[in-house]
C-alpha atoms as a PDB file:
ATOM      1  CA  UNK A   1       3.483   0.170   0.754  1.00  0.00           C
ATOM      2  CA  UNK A   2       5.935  -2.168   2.570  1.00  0.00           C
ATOM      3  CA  UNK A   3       5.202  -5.762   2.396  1.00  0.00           C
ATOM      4  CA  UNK A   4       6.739  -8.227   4.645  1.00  0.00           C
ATOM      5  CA  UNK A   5       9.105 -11.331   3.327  1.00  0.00           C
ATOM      6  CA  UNK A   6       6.731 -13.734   4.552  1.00  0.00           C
ATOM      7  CA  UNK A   7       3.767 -11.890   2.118  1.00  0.00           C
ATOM      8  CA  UNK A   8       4.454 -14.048  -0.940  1.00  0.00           C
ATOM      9  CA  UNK A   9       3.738 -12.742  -4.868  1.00  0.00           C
ATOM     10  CA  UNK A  10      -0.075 -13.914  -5.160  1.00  0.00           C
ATOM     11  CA  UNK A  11      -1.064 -12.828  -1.578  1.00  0.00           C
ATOM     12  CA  UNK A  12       0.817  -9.460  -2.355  1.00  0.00           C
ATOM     13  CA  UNK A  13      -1.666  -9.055  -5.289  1.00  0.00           C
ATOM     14  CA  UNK A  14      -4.461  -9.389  -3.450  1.00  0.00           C
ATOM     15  CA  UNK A  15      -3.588  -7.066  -1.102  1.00  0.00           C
ATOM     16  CA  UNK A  16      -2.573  -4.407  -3.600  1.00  0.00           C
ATOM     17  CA  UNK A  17      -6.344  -5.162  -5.351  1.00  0.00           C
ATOM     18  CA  UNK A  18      -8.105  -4.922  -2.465  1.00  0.00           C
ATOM     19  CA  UNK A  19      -6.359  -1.715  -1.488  1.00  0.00           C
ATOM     20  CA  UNK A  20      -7.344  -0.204  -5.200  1.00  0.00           C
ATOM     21  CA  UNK A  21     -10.913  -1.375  -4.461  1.00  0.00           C
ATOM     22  CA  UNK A  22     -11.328   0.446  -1.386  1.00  0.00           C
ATOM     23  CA  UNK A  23      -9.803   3.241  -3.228  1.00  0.00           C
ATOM     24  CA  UNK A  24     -12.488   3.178  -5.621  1.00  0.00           C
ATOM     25  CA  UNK A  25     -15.104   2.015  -3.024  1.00  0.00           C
ATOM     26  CA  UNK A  26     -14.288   5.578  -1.652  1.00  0.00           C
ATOM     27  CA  UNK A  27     -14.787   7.531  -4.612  1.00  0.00           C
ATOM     28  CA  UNK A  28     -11.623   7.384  -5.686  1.00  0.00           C
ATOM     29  CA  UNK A  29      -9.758   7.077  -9.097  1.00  0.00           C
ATOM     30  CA  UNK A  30      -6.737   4.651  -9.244  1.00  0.00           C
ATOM     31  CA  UNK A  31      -4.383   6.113 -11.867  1.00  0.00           C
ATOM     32  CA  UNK A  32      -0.944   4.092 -11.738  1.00  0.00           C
ATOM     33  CA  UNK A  33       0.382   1.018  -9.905  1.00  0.00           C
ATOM     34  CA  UNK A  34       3.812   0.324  -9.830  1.00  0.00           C
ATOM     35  CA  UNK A  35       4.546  -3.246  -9.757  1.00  0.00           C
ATOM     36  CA  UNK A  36       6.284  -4.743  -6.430  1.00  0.00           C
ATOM     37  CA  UNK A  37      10.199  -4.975  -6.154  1.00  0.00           C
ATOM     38  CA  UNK A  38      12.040  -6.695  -3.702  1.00  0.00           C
ATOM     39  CA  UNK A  39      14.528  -4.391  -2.207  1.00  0.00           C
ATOM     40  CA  UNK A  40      16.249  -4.197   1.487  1.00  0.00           C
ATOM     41  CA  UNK A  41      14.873  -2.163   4.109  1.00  0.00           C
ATOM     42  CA  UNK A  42      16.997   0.758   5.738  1.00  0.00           C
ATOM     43  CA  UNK A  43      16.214  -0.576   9.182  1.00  0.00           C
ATOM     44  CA  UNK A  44      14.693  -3.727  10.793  1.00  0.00           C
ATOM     45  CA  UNK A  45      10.885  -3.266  10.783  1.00  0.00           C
ATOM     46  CA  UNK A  46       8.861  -6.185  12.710  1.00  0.00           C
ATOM     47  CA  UNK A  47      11.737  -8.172  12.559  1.00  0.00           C
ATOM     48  CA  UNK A  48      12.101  -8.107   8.852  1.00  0.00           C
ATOM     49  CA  UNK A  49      15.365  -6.785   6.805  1.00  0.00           C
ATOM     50  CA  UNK A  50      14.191  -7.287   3.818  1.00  0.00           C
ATOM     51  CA  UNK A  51      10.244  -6.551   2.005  1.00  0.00           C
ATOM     52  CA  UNK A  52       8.710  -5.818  -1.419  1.00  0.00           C
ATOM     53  CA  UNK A  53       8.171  -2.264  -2.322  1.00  0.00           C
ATOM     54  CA  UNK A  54       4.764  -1.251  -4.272  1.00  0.00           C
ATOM     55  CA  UNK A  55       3.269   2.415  -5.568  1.00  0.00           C
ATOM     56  CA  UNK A  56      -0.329   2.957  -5.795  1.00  0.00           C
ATOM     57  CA  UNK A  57      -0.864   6.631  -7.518  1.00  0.00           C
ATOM     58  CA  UNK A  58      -4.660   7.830  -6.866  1.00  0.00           C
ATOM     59  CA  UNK A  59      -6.762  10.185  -6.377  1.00  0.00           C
ATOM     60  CA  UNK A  60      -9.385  10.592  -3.389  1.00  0.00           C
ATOM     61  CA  UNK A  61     -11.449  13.022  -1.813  1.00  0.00           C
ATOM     62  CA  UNK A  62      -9.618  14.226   1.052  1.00  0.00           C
ATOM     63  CA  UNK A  63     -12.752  13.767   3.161  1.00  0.00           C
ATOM     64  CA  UNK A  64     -12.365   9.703   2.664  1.00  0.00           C
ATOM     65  CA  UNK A  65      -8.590  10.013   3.127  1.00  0.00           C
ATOM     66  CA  UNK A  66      -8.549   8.958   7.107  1.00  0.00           C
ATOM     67  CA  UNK A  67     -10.870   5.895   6.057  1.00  0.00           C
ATOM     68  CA  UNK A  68      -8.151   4.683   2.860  1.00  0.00           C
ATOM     69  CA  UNK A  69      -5.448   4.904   5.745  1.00  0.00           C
ATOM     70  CA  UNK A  70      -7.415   2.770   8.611  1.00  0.00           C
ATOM     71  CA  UNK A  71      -8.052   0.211   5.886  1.00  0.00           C
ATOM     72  CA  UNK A  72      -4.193   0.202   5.187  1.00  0.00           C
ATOM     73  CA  UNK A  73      -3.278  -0.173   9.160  1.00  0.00           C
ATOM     74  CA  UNK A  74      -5.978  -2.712   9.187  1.00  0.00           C
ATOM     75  CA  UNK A  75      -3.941  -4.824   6.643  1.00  0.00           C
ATOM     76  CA  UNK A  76      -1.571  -7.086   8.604  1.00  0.00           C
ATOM     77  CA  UNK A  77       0.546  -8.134   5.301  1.00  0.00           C
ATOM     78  CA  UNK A  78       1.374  -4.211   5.077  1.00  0.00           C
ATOM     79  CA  UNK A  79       4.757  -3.569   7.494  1.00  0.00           C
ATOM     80  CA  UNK A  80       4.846   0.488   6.303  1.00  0.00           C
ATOM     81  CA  UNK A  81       3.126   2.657   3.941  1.00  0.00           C
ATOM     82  CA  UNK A  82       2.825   6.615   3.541  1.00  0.00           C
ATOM     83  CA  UNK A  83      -0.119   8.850   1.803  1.00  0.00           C
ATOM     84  CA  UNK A  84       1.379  11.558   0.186  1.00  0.00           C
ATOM     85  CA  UNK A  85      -0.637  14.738  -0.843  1.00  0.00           C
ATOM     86  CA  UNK A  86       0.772  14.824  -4.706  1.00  0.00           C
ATOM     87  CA  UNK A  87       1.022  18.702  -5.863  1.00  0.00           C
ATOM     88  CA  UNK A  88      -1.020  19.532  -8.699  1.00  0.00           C
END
């Protein structure tokens, strides 16, 4: 997930909670969360340069996979994010 520079530290950990949540709301299993990190962005996105980074590692039925992802796009603080199938 891509956070904006306007999404400050305690609003960025709400988001990132109520992201696990739905997670587990879903059926899901959170099993790591890697702590945001300021970095710069490789291109302008919504007229920001530079965001905080943050990986959520989980597990989810692939059924409830389309919901997780409209409750992501839903979430205005969120600039970018990507749901990656992890090989098992």
């Amino acid at each position: 997930m891509a956070f904006g520079r306007g999404a400050f530290s305690p609003r960025i950990g709400a988001v990132s909670d109520r992201i696990q949540q739905a997670i587990t709301t879903l059926g899901g299993k959170v099993d790591k969360v890697v702590p945001h990190a300021k970095r710069r962005l490789a291109y302008e996105v919504a007229h920001h340069r530079d965001g905080q980074y943050g990986v959520v590692e989980f597990s989810l039925p692939p059924t409830q996979a389309r919901e997780l992802e409209r409750t992501i796009r839903l979430t205005e603080d969120i600039l970018r994010h990507l749901v990656v199938r992890r090989d098992e």
